[in-house]
Protein backbone atom coordinates (compact mmCIF):
# COMPACT_ATOMS: atom_id res chain seq x y z
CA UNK A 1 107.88 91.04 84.37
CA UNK A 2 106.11 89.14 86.99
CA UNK A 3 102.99 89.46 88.19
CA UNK A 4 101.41 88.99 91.75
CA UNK A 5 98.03 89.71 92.35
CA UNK A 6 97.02 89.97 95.67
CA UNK A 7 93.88 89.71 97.19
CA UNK A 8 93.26 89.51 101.04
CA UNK A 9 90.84 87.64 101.94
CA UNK A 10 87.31 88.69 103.78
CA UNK A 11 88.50 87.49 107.16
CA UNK A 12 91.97 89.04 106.49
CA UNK A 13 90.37 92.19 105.64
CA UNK A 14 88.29 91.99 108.91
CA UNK A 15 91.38 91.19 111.19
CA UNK A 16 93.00 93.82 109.36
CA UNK A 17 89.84 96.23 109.62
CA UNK A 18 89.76 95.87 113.44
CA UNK A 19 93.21 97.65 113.82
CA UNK A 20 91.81 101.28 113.11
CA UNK A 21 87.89 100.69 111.89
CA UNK A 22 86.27 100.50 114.96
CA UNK A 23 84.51 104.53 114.90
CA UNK A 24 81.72 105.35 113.27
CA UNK A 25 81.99 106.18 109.41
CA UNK A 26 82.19 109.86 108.01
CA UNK A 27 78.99 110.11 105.75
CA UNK A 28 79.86 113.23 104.02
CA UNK A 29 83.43 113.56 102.74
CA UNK A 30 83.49 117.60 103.03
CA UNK A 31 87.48 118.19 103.34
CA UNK A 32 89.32 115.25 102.29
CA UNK A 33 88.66 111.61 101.11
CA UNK A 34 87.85 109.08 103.26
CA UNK A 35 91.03 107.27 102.72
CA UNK A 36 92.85 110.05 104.22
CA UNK A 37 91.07 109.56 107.55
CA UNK A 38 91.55 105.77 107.06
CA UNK A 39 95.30 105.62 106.58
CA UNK A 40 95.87 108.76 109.39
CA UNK A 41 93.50 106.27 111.67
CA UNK A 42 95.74 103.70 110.95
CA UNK A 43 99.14 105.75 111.39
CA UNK A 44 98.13 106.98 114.84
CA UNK A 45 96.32 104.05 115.89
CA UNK A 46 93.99 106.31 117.11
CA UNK A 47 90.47 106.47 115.10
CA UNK A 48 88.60 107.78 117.65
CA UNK A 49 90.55 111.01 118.07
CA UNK A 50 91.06 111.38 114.27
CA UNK A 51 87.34 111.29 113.67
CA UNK A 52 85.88 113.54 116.83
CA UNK A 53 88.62 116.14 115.36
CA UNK A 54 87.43 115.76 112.01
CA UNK A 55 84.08 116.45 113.25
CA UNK A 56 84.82 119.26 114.96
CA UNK A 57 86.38 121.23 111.37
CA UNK A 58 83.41 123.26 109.96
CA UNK A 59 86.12 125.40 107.49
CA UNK A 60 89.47 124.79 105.74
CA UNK A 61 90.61 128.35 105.80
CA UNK A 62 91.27 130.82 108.81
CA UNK A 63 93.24 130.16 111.99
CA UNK A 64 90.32 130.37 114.82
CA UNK A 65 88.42 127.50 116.22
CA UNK A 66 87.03 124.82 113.68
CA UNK A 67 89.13 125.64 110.95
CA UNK A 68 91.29 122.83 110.12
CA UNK A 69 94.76 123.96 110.89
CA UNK A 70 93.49 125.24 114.84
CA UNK A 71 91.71 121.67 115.36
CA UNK A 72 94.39 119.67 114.73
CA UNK A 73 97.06 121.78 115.77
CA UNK A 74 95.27 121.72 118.77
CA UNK A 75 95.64 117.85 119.14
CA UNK A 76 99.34 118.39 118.03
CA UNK A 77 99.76 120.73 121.10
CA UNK A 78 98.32 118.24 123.49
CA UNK A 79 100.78 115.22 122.83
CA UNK A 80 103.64 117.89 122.60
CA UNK A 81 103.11 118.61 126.32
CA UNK A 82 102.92 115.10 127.33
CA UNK A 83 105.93 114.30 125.38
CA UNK A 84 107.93 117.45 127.05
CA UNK A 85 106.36 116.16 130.66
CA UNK A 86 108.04 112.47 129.68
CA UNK A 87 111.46 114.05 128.67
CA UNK A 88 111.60 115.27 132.26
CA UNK A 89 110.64 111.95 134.45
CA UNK A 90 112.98 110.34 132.13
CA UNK A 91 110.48 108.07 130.23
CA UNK A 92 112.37 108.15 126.50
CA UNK A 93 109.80 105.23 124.96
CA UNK A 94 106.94 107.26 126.45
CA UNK A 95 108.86 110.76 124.84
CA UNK A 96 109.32 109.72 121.67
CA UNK A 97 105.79 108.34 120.68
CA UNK A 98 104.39 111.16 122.25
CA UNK A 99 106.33 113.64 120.20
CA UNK A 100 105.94 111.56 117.13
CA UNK A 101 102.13 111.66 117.62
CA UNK A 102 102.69 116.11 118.33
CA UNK A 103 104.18 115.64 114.91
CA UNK A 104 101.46 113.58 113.17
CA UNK A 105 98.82 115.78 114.21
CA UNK A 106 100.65 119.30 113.52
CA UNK A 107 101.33 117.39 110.04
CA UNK A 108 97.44 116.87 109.33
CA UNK A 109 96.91 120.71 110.67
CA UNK A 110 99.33 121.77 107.66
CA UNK A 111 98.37 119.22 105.18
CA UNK A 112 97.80 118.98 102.09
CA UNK A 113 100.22 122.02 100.94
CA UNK A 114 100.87 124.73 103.62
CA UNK A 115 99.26 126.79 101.12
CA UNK A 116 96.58 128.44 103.73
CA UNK A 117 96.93 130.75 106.44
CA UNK A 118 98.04 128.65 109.79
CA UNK A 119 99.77 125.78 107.91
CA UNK A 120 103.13 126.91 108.01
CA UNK A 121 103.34 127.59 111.24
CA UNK A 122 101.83 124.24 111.95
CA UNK A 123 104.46 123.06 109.24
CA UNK A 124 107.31 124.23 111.23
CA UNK A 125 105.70 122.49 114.54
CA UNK A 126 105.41 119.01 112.61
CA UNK A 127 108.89 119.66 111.89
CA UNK A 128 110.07 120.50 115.10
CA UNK A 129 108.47 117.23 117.03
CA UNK A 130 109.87 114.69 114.61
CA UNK A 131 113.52 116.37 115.37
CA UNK A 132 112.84 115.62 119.06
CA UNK A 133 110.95 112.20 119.03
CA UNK A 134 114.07 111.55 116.90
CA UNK A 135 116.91 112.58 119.54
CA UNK A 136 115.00 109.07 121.16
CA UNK A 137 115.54 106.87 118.27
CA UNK A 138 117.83 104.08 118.23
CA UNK A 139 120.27 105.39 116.52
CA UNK A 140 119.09 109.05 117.69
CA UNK A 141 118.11 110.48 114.07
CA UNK A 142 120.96 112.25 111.64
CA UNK A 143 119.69 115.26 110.27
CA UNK A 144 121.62 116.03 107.20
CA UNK A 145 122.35 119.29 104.84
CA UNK A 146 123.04 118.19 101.53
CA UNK A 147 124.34 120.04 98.78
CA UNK A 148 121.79 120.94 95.86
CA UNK A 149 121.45 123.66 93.14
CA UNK A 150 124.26 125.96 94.90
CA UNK A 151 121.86 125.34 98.35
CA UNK A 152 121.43 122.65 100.13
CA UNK A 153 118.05 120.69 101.24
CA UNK A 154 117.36 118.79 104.83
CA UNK A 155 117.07 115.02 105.08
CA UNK A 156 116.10 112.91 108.19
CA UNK A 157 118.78 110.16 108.18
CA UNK A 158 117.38 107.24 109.99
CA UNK A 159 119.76 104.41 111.30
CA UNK A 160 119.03 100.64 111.97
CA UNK A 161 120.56 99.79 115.37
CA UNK A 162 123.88 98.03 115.42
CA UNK A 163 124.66 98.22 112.18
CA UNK A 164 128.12 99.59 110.81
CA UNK A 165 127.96 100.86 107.08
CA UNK A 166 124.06 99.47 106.42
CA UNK A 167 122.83 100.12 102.72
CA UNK A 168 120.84 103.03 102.34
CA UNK A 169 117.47 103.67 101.13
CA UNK A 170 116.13 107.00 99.65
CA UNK A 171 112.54 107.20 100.13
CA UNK A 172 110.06 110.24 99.36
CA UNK A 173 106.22 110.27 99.87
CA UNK A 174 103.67 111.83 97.50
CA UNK A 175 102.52 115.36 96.85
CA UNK A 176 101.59 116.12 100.09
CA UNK A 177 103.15 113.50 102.29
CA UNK A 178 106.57 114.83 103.05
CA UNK A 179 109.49 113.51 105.14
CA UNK A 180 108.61 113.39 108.54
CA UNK A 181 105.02 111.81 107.59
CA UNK A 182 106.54 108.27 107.13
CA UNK A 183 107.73 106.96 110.12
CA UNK A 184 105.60 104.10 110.56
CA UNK A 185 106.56 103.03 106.88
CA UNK A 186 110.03 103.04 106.69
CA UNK A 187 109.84 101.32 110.24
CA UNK A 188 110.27 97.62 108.43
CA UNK A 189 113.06 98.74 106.50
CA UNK A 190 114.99 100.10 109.54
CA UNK A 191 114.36 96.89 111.14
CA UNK A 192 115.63 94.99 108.13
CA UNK A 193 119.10 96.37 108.26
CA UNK A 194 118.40 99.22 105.98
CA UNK A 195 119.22 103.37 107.27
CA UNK A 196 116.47 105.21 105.14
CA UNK A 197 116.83 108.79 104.02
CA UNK A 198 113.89 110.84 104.18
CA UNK A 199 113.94 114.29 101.69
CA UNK A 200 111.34 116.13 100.01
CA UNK A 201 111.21 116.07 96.58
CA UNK A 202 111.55 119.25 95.06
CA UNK A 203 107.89 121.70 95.02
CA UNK A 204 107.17 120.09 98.43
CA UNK A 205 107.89 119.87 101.94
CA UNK A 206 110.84 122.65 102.91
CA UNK A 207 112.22 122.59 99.22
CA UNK A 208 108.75 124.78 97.80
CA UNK A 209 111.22 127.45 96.62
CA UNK A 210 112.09 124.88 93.59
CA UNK A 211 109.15 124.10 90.92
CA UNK A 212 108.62 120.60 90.16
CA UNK A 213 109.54 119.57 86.89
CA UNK A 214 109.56 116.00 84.94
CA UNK A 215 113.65 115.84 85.42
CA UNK A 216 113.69 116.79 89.26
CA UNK A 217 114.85 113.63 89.96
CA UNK A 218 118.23 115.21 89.42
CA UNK A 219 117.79 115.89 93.12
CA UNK A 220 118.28 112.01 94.29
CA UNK A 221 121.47 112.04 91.53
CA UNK A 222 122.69 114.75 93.92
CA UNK A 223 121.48 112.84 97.28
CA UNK A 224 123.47 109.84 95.38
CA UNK A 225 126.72 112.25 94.98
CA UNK A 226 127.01 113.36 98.51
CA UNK A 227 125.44 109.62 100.25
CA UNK A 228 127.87 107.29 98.32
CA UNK A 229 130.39 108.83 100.53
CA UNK A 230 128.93 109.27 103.57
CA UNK A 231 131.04 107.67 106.59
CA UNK A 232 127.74 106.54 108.30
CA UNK A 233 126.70 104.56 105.00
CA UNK A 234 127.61 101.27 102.61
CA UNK A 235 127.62 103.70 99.12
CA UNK A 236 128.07 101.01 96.91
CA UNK A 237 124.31 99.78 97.82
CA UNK A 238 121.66 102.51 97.89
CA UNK A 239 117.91 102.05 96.57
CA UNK A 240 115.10 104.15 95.99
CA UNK A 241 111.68 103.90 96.96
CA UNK A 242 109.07 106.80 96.01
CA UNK A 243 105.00 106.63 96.79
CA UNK A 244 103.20 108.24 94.61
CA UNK A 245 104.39 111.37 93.00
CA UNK A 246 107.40 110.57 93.97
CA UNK A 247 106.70 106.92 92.40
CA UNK A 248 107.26 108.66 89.44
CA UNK A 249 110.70 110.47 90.49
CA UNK A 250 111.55 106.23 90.82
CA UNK A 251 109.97 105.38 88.10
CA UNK A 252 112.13 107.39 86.40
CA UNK A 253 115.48 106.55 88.21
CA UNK A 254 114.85 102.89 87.71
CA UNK A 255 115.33 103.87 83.83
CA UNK A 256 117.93 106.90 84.14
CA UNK A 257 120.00 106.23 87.43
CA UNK A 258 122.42 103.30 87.19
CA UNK A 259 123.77 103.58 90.51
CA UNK A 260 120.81 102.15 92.24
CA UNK A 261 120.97 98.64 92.82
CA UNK A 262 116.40 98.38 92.93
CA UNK A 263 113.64 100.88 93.04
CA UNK A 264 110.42 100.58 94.58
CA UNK A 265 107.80 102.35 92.24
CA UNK A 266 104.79 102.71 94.67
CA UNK A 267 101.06 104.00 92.94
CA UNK A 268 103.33 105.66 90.63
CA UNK A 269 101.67 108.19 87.53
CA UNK A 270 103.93 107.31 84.69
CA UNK A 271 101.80 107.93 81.46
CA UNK A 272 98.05 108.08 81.52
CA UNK A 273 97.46 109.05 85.77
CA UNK A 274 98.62 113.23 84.65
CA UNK A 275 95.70 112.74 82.42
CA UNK A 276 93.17 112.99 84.86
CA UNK A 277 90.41 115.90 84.89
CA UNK A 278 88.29 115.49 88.22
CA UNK A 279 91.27 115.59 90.62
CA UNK A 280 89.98 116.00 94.39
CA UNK A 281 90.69 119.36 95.68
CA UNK A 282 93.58 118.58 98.03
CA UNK A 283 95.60 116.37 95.29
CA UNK A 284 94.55 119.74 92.89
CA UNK A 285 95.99 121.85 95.85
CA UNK A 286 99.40 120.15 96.79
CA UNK A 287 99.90 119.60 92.75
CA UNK A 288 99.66 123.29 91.79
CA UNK A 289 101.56 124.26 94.73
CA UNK A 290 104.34 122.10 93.53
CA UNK A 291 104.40 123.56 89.91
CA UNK A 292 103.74 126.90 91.15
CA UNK A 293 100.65 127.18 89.26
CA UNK A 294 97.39 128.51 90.16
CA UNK A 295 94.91 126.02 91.87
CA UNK A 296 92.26 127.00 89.97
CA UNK A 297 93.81 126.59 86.87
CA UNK A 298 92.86 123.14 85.79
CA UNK A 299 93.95 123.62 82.18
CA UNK A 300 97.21 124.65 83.29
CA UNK A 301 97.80 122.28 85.39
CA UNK A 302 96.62 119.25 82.97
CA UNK A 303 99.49 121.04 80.57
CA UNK A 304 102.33 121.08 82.64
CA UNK A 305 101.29 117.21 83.85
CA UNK A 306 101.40 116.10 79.93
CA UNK A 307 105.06 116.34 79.93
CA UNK A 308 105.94 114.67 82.69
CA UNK A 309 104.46 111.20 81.04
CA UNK A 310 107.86 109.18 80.61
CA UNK A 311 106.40 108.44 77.58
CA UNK A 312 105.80 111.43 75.58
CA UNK A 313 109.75 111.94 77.30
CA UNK A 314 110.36 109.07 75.28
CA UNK A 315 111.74 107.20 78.60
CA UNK A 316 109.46 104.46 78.73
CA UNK A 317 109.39 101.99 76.21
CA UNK A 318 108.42 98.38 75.71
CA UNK A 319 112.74 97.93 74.84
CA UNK A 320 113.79 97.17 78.04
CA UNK A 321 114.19 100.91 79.18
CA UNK A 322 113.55 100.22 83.02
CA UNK A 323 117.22 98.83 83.51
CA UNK A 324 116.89 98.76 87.59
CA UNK A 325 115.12 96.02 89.56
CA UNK A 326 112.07 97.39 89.91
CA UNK A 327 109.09 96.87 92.55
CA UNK A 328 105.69 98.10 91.49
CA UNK A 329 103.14 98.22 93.23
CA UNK A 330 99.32 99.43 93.66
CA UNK A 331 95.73 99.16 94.46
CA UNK A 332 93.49 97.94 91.21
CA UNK A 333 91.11 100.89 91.48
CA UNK A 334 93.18 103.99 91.85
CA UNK A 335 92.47 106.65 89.41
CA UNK A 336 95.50 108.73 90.25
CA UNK A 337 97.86 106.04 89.23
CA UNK A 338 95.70 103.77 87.02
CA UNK A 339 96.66 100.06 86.69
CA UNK A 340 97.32 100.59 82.60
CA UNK A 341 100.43 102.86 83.92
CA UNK A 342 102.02 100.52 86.33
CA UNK A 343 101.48 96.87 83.50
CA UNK A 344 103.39 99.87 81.29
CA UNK A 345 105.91 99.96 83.59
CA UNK A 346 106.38 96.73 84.38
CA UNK A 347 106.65 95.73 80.75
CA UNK A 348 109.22 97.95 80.25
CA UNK A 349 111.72 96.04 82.46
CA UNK A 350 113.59 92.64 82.43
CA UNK A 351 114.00 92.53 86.34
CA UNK A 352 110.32 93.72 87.08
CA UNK A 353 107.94 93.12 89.44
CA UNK A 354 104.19 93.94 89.81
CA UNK A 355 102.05 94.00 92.90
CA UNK A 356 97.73 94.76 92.64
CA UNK A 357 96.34 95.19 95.13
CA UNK A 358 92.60 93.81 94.47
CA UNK A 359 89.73 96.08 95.52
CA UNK A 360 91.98 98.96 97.04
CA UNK A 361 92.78 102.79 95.60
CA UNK A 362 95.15 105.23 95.58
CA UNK A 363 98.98 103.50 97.34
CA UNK A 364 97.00 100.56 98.84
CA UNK A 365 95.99 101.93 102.41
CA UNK A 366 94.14 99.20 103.61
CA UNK A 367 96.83 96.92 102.72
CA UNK A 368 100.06 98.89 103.85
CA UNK A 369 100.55 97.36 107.55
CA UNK A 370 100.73 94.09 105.48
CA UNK A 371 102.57 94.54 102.51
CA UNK A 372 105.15 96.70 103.66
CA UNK A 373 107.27 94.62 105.47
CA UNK A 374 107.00 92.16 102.34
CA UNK A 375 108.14 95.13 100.13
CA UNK A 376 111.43 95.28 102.58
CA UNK A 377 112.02 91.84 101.74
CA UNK A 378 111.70 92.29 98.43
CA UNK A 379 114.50 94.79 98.63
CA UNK A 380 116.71 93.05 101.31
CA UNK A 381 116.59 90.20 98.20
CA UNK A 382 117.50 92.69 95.37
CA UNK A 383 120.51 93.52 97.77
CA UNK A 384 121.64 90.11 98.03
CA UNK A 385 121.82 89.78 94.94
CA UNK A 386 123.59 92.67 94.10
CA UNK A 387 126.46 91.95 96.60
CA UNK A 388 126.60 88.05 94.69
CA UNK A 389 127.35 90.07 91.44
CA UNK A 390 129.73 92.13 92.96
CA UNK A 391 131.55 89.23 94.44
């Protein structure tokens, strides 16, 4: 295991401050953590809009204005017409960031779980304007039935330009960032070389009809079955990378799924993050809706959460058990995925890798325009090296 601790300097946090910091701060944190606002600021590049809107949401539930699904939805409507008005003066750059932004914003209106009244509808919406900001991608984007469980479940296949066969990425957000919330972070992989496969895990996104369970990471075995014969796609070379809750789904294929050639293990609960008591309401929210349990039910919840530790599974060892290259990666002061999960981790593996991220929380938001395109590298590395042991 090797060990990189990273700490950006105070000008580097200032330069990197002035991309999205420049509104006033929210004093009280009354619907969702401030690092929410932070990273959406970032993601839209739009701080000023994401904090009058914020302002302007005096209850989470109910449909009518200043609830939270009507005031962003409300945003999400607005860029939807100007992308529809581009489409038709033929302005495809201006179409595509304009739906992509309709899709952001319907995406906030639904978040964290589509659990309250308004969200699915604003669900479907979000859903809707990635579809058309992707028919203006470069390759347009590939939506994709797969076969699962006798169904099948929807993934966004996203194409690097000019590039026959690329290798293929599988990536999945957290709890309650689903597949067409990632755009901006898969952007550096695309640009590498890499087509990346967006899916929700299964509890989340448009797959809620399956609970969430510690082995649902037979999912990406059956994304694996149906991708390593795809015409569009190298099989031989596919990776995974998983934020978050679905850090853990890697976490776990970097010790049970052999046909990866690296995994990406981002702010990643292994072990001692399920433990947790004092949750925030919209992790509580998105988790229970995954495992189908009451919200409510803390005790519940904390007992389901104990098995998925990959070490009660006995999974996770100190014996080499993490038999994938493996990238992990996270800020030093996140409680969700604590720092004594991802050294447990990293110890477990001969081809490891850790990344802290001094003085940042939960999957490194201040840090993410930065390090992600570094975290591409690392994986465009891992696949050289995999093709030199093939030759």
């Amino acid at each position: 295991m090797r060990l990189k601790h990273l700490f950006l300097g105070m000008i580097s946090v200032c330069l990197f401050a002035q991309d999205y910091l420049q509104a006033e701060e929210i004093v009280a944190e009354e619907f969702v953590e401030e690092r929410r606002l932070r990273l959406w600021s970032a993601q839209t590049r739009n701080p000023d809009l994401i904090r009058s809107t914020y302002r302007r949401v005096d209850h989470m539930r109910g449909t009518g204005p200043g609830s939270w699904v009507y005031e962003w939805s409300q945003i999400g409507q607005y860029f939807a017409g100007r992308g529809e008005a581009f489409a038709k003066t033929d302005q495809p750059d201006a179409a595509r960031d304009a739906f992509l932004a309709a899709s952001k914003f319907y995406g906030i209106a639904r978040f964290p779980a589509k659990t309250l009244p308004g969200q699915a509808d604003a669900y479907a919406e979000h859903l809707k304007y990635y579809q058309r900001a992707g028919e203006y991608f470069d390759p347009p984007l590939v939506v994709l039935d797969i076969p699962y469980d006798g169904q099948t479940i929807q993934g966004y296949l996203h194409m690097p330009p000019k590039v026959e066969k690329p290798p293929l990425i599988l990536w999945n957000g957290g709890i309650d960032t689903w597949k067409g919330d990632v755009y901006n972070n898969i952007k550096p992989y695309i640009e590498r070389g890499f087509a990346v496969l967006t899916f929700d895990v299964l509890g989340t996104g448009e797959n809620v009809s399956w609970v969430a369970r510690a082995d649902s990471n037979v999912l990406h075995s059956a994304v694996i079955d149906t991708m390593q014969n795809h015409p569009l796609i190298d099989g031989r070379y596919i990776a995974h990378v998983g934020f978050s809750f679905s850090g853990y789904y890697a976490a776990r294929n970097a010790i049970t799924e052999d046909r990866l050639f690296a995994v990406i293990a981002a702010c990643a609960p292994v072990h001692d993050g399920w433990k947790m008591t004092d949750r925030v309401w919209e992790i509580q929210e998105a988790l229970a809706a995954a495992i189908h349990i009451d919200p409510d039910d803390t005790d519940a919840i904390n007992q389901t959460m104990e098995g998925f530790s990959l070490v009660k599974q006995g999974l996770l060892t100190t014996d080499h058990s993490v038999s994938r290259p493996t990238l992990i990666i996270n800020g030093d002061l996140d409680n969700l995925a604590p720092i004594s999960d991802l050294r447990l981790l990293a110890d477990a593996g001969q081809e490891t890798d850790l990344w802290i991220m001094g003085g940042d929380q939960h999957c490194f938001g201040q840090y993410r325009s930065i390090v992600m395109p570094k975290m591409a590298d690392w994986l465009w590395r891992k696949l050289a090296a995999s093709k030199q042991t093939d030759q």
